[in-house]
Protein backbone atom coordinates (compact mmCIF):
# COMPACT_ATOMS: atom_id res chain seq x y z
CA UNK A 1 -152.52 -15.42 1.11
CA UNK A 2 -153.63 -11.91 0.90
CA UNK A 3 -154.38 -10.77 -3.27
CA UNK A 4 -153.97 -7.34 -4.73
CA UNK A 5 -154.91 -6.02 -7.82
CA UNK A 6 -154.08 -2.78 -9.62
CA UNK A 7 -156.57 -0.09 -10.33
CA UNK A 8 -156.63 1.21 -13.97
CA UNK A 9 -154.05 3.60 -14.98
CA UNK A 10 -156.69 5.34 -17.64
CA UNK A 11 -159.28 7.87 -17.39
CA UNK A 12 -160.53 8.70 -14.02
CA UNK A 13 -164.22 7.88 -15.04
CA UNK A 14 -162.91 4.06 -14.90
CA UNK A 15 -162.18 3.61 -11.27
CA UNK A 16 -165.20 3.72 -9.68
CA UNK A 17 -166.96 0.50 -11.76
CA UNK A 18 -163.27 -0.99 -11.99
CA UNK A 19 -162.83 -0.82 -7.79
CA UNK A 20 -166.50 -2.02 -7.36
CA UNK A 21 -166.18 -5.06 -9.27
CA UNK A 22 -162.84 -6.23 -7.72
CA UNK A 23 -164.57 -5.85 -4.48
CA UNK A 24 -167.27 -7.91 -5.38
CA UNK A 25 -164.87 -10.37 -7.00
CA UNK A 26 -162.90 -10.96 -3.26
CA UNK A 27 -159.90 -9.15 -3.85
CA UNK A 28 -158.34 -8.20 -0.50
CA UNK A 29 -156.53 -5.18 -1.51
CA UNK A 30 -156.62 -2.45 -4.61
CA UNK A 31 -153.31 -0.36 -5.45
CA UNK A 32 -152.06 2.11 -7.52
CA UNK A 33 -148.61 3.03 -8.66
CA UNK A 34 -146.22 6.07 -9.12
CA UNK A 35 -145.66 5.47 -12.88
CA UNK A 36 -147.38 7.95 -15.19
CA UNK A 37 -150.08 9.29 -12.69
CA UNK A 38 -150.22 10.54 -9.22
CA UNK A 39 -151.20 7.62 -7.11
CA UNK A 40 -153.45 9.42 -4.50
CA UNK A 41 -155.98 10.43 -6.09
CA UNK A 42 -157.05 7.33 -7.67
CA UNK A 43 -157.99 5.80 -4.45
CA UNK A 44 -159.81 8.61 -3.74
CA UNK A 45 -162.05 7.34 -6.23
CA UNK A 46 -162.05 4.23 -5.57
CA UNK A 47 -163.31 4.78 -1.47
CA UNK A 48 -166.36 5.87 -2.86
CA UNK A 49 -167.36 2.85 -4.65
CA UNK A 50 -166.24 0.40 -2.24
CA UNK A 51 -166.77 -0.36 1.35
CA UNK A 52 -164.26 -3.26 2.10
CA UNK A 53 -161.51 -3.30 0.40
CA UNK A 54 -157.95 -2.48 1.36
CA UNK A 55 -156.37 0.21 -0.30
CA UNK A 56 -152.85 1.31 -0.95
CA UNK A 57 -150.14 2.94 -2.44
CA UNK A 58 -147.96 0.46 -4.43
CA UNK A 59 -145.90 2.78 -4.17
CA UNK A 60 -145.96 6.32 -3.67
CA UNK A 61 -142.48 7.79 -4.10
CA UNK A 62 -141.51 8.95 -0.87
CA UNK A 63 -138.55 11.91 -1.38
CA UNK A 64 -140.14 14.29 -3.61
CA UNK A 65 -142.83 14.99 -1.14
CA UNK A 66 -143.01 16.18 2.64
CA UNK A 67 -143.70 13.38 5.03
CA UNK A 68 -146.16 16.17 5.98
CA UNK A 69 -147.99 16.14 2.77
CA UNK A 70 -148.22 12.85 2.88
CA UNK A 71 -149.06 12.32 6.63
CA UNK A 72 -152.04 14.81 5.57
CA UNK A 73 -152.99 13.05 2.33
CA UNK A 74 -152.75 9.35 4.31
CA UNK A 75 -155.01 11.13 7.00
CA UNK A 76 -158.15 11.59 4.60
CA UNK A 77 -158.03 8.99 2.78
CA UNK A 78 -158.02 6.47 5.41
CA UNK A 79 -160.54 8.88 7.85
CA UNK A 80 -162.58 8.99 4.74
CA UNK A 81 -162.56 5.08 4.41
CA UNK A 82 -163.48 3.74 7.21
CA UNK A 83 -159.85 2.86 7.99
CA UNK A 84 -158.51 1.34 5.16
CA UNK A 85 -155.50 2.65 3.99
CA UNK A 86 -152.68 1.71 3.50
CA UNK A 87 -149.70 3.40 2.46
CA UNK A 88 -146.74 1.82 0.40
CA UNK A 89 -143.34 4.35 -0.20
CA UNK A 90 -139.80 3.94 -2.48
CA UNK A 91 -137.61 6.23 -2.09
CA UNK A 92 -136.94 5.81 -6.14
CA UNK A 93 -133.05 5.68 -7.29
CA UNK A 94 -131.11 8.48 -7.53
CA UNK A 95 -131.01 9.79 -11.00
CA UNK A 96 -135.33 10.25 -10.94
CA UNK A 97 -134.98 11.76 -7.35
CA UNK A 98 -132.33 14.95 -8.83
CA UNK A 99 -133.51 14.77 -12.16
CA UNK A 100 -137.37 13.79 -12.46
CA UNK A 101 -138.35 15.35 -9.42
CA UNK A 102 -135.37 17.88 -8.43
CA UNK A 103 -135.21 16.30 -4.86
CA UNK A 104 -131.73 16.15 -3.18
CA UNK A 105 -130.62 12.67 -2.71
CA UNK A 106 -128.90 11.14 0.26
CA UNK A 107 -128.48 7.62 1.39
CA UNK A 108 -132.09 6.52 1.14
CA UNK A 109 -132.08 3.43 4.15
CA UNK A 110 -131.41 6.05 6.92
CA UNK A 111 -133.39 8.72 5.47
CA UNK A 112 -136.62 6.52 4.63
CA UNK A 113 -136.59 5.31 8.61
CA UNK A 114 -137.31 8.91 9.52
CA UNK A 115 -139.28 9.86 7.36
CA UNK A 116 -141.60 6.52 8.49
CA UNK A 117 -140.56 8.10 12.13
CA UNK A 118 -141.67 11.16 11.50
CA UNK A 119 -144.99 10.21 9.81
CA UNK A 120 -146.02 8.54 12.78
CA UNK A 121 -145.11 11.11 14.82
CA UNK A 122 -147.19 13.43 12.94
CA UNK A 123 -150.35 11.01 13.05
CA UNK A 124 -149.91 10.51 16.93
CA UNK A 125 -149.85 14.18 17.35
CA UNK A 126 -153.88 14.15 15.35
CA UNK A 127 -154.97 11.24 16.81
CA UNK A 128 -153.37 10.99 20.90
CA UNK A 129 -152.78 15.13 20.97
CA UNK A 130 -149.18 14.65 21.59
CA UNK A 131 -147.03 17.16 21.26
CA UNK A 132 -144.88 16.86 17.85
CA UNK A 133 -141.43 16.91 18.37
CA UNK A 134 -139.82 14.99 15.90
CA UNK A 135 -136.61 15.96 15.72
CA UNK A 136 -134.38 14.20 13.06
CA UNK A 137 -130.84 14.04 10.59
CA UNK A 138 -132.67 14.80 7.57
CA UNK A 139 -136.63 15.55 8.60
CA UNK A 140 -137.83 18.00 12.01
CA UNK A 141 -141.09 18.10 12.69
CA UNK A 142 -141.82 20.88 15.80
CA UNK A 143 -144.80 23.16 14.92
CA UNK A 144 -148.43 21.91 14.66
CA UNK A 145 -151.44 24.08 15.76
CA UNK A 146 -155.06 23.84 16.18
CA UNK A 147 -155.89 25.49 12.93
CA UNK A 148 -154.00 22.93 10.68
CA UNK A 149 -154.81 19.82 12.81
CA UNK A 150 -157.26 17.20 11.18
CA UNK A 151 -160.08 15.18 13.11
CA UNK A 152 -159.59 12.40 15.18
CA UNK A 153 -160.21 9.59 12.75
CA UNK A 154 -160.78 7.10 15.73
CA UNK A 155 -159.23 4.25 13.64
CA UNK A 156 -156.26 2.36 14.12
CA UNK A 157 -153.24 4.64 11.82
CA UNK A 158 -152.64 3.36 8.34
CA UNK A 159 -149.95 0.47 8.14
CA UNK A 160 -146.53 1.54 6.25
CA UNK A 161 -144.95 -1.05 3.74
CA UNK A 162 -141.74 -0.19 2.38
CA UNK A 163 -140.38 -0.67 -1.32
CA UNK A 164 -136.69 -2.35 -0.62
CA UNK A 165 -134.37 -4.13 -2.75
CA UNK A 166 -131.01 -3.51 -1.20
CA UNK A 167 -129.81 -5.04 2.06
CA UNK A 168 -129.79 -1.33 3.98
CA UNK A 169 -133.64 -0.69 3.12
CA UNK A 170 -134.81 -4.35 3.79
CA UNK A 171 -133.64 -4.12 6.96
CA UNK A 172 -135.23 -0.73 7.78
CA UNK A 173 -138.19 -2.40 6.32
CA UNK A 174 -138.30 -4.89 9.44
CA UNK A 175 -136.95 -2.62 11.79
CA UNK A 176 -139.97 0.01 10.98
CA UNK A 177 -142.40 -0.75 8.73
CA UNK A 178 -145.48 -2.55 8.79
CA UNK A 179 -145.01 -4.23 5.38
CA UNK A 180 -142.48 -4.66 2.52
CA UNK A 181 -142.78 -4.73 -0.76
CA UNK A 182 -140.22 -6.75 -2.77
CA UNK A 183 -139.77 -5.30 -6.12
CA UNK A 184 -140.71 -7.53 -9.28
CA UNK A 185 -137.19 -8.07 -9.90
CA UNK A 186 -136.73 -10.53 -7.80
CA UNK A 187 -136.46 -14.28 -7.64
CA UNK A 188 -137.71 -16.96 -5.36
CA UNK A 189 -133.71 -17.82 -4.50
CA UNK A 190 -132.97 -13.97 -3.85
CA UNK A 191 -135.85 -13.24 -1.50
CA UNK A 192 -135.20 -16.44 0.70
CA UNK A 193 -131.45 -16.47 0.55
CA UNK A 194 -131.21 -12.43 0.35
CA UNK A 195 -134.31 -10.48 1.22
CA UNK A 196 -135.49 -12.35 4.26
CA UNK A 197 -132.47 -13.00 5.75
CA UNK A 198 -132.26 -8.74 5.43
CA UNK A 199 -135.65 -8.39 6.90
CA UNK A 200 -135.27 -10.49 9.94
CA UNK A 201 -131.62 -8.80 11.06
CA UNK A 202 -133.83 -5.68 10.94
CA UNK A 203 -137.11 -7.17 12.94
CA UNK A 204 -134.68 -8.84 15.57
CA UNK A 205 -132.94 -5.08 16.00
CA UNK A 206 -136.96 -3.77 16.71
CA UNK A 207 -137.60 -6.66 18.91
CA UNK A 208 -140.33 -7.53 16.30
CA UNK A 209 -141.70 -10.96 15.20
CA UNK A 210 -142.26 -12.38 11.68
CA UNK A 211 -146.40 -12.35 11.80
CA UNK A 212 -146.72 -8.58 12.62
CA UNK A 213 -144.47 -7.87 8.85
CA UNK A 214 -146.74 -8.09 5.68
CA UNK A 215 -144.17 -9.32 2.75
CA UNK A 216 -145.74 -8.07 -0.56
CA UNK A 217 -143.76 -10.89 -2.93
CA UNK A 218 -141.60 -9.61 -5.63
CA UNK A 219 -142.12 -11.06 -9.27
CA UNK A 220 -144.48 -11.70 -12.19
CA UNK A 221 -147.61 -13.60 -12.78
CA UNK A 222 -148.22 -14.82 -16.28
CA UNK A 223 -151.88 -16.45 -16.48
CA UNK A 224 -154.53 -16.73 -18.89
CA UNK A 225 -157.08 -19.31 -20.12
CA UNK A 226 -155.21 -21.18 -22.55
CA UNK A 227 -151.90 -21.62 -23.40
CA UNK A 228 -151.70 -18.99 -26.19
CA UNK A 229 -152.65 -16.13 -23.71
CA UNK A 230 -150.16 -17.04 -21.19
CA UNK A 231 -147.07 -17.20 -23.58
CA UNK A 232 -148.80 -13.40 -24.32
CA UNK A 233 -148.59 -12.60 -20.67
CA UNK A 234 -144.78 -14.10 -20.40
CA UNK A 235 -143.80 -12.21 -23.44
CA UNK A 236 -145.13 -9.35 -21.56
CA UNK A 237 -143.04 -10.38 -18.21
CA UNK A 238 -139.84 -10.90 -20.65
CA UNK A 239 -139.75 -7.23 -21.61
CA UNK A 240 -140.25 -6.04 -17.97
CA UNK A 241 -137.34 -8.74 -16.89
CA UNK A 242 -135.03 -7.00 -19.63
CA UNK A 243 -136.24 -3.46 -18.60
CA UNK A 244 -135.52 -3.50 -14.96
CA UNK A 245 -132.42 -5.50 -15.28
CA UNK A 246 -130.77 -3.35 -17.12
CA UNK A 247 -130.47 -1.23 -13.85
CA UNK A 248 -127.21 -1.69 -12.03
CA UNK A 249 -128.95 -1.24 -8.66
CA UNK A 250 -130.63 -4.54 -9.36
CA UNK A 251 -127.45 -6.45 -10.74
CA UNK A 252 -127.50 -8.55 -7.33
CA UNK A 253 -129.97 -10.18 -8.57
CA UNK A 254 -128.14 -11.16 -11.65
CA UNK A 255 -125.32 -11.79 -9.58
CA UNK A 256 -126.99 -14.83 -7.12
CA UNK A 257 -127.05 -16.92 -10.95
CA UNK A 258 -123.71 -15.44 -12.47
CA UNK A 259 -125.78 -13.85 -15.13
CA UNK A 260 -123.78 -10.08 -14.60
CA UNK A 261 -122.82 -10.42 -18.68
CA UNK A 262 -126.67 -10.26 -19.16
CA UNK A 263 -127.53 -7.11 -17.04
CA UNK A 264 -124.08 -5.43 -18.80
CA UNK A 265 -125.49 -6.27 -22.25
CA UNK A 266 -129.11 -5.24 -21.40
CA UNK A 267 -127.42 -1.79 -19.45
CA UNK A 268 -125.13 -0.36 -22.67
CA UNK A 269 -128.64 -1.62 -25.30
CA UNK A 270 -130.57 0.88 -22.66
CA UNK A 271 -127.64 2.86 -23.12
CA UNK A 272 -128.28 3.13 -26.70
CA UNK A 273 -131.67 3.49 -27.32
CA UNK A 274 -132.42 -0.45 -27.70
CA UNK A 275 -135.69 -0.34 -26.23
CA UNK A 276 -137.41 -2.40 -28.47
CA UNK A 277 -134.51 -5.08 -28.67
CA UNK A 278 -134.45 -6.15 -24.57
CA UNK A 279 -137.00 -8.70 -24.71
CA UNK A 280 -135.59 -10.91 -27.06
CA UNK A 281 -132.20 -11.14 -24.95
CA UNK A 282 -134.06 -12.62 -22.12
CA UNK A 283 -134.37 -16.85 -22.75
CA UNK A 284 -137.41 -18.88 -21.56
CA UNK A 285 -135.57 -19.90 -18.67
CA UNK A 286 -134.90 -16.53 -16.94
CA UNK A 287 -138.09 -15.51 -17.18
CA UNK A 288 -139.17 -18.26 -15.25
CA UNK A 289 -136.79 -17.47 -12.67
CA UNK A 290 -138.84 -14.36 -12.17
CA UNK A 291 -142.50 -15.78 -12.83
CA UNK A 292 -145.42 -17.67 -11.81
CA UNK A 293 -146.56 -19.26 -15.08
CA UNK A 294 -149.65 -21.41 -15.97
CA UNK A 295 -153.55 -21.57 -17.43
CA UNK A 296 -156.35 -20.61 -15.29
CA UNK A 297 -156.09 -24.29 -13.79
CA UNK A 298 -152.71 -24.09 -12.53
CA UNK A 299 -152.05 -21.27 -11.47
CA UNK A 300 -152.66 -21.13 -8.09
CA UNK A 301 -150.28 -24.28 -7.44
CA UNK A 302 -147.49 -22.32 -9.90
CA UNK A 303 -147.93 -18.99 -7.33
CA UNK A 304 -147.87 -20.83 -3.96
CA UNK A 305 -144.95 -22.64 -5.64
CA UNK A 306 -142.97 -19.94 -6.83
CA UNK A 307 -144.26 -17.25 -3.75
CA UNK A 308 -143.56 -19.45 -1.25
CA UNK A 309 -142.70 -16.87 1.71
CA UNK A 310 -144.48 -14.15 0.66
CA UNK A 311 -147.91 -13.01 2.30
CA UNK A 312 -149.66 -11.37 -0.11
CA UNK A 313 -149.38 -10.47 -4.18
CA UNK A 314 -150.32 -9.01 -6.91
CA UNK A 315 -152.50 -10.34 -9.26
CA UNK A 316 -153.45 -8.97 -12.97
CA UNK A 317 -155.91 -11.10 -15.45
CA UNK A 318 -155.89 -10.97 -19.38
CA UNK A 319 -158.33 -8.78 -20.27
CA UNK A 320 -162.05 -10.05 -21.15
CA UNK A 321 -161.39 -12.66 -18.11
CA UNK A 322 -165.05 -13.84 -16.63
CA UNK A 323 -165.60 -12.23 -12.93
CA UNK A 324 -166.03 -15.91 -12.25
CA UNK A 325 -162.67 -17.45 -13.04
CA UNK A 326 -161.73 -14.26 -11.37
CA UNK A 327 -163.03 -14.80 -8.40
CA UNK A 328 -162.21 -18.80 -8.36
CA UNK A 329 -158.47 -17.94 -8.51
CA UNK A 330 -158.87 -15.36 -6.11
CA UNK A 331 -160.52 -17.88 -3.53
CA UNK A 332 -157.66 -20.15 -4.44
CA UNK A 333 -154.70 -18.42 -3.30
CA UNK A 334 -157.06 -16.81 -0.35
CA UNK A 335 -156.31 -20.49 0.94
CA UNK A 336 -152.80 -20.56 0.93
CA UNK A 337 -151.59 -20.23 4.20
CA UNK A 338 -148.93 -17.16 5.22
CA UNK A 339 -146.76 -16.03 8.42
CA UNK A 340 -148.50 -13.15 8.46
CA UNK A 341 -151.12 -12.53 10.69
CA UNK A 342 -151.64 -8.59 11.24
CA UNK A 343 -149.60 -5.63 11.90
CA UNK A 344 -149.48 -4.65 15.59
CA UNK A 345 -151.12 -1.48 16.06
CA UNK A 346 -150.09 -1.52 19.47
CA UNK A 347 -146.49 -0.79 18.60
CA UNK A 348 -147.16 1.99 16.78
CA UNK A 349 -147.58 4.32 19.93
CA UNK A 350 -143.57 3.46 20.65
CA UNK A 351 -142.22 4.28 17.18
CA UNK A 352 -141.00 8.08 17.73
């Protein structure tokens, strides 16, 4: 099993000593998020203190920017790297797209496969000198000259994992993308009975096969070294459970365990300015639907347990945690084994 961890959302003067040490801990992958702060820049950082590790966007939201922007922005950091970017996109809901961000919405599965189209198409055009003619619905791509042309970065392009949670998305995830990334709210029961079942109808439309698509498991990990610190860390997971199911895009979820009356209840206290209320409406037992729970010492059994499916996750420690439990864990789940065994670069050239 692959393991990510996130890069601190703080000052910028953290990253550098922050990415170095998970490096040197064994961490495959380091990520940053589209929450308060740009995501991009971040990893900038953090290439310059590293020399192995994998890093991504987890996620970068994908409609308020040009795929050209970001073709350009995926180009240097990854030429700058020595190939090791990767880039994670959501398209975000609708009501942050028009009125965070001022973006026109449309239906976001058809739109995100073109704009993953017309990335590629942009990066082929750099790298093989093909023309770029990338003609779409909702993105065209026809003009590139020398002037505004990067380098050859002589590396393989950056893999693509897609942010899905409906059935449309997932399946554009395995018809296109190298990766995808379940979202947190989601259950063991809804990604085997739901997600995958999504993600395969869209891999057998590409003619694809199971161990070239990364799946980036969806849920919570509560860990710590003692039992007091982990009922900290699932307190923490019970406020996030009541935050994002209060969303009625991820009432499917809710539905699979006829729990609707919950996400209604936790939608009109959102409603209302109950912020500080939604944890305590979420019992013990939903939060373990969500969660991987247990000390230092059980852990890893409680993730392959509740992950089982997934290729790779994300993993957070309490603060103050020794780089050597760190790194124990991390060796741990490194020995779990996965479906996944790389993305096919050689497909790449046949995505238009």
């Amino acid at each position: 099993m692959k393991v990510e961890i996130g890069l601190p959302s703080g000052a910028w003067s953290e990253i550098g000593e922050a990415a170095a040490e998970a490096e040197e801990i064994g961490f495959d992958s380091i990520s940053t998020a589209e929450l308060a702060h740009e995501p991009f820049m971040r990893l900038v950082l953090a290439s310059q203190s590293t020399n192995r590790v994998e890093l991504a966007t987890a996620i970068a939201i994908a409609f308020s920017r040009s795929p050209m922007v970001v073709a350009n922005m995926s180009w240097d950091l990854h030429a700058n790297s020595g190939g090791r970017f990767c880039l994670g996109l959501g398209s975000q809901v609708k009501g942050h797209n028009e009125r965070r961000f001022s973006a026109p919405w449309s239906a976001p599965a058809p739109r995100m496969q073109e704009y993953v189209e017309s990335l590629r198409a942009i990066w082929r055009c750099w790298e093989n000198g093909e023309k770029l003619n990338y003609v779409g619905k909702h993105y065209n791509f026809t003009l590139m000259t020398p002037e505004f042309s990067p380098p050859k970065t002589g590396f393989p392009m950056p893999a693509i994992s897609l942010a899905a949670v409906g059935p449309a998305m997932l399946r554009v995830g395995g018809r296109v993308a190298d990766g995808v990334r379940l979202h947190s709210f989601c259950t063991r029961r809804y990604m085997e009975e739901v997600c995958m079942a999504h993600i395969q109808e869209g891999m057998e439309q590409s003619g694809r096969e199971r161990k070239e698509i990364e799946i980036f498991g969806g849920g919570f990990i509560a860990t710590g070294p003692d039992e007091e610190t982990v009922n900290k860390m699932v307190d923490g997971v019970r406020y996030r459970v009541g935050f994002y199911g209060s969303t009625r895009t991820y009432f499917p979820v809710w539905e699979l365990y006829g729990l609707e009356d919950l996400g209604l209840k936790l939608h009109r206290m959102v409603a209302d300015g109950q912020w500080d209320k939604l944890a305590s409406e979420v019992p013990d037992d939903v939060v373990r639907l969500f969660a991987a729970v247990g000390t230092y010492e059980t852990i890893a059994s409680a993730i392959e347990e509740r992950f089982e499916g997934a290729d790779s996750i994300r993993l957070a420690f309490p603060e103050g945690t020794a780089a050597g439990f760190k790194r124990e864990i991390v060796e741990d789940l490194q020995r779990i084994p996965t479906s996944f065994e790389g993305h096919n670069t050689s497909r790449w050239s046949a995505v238009a």
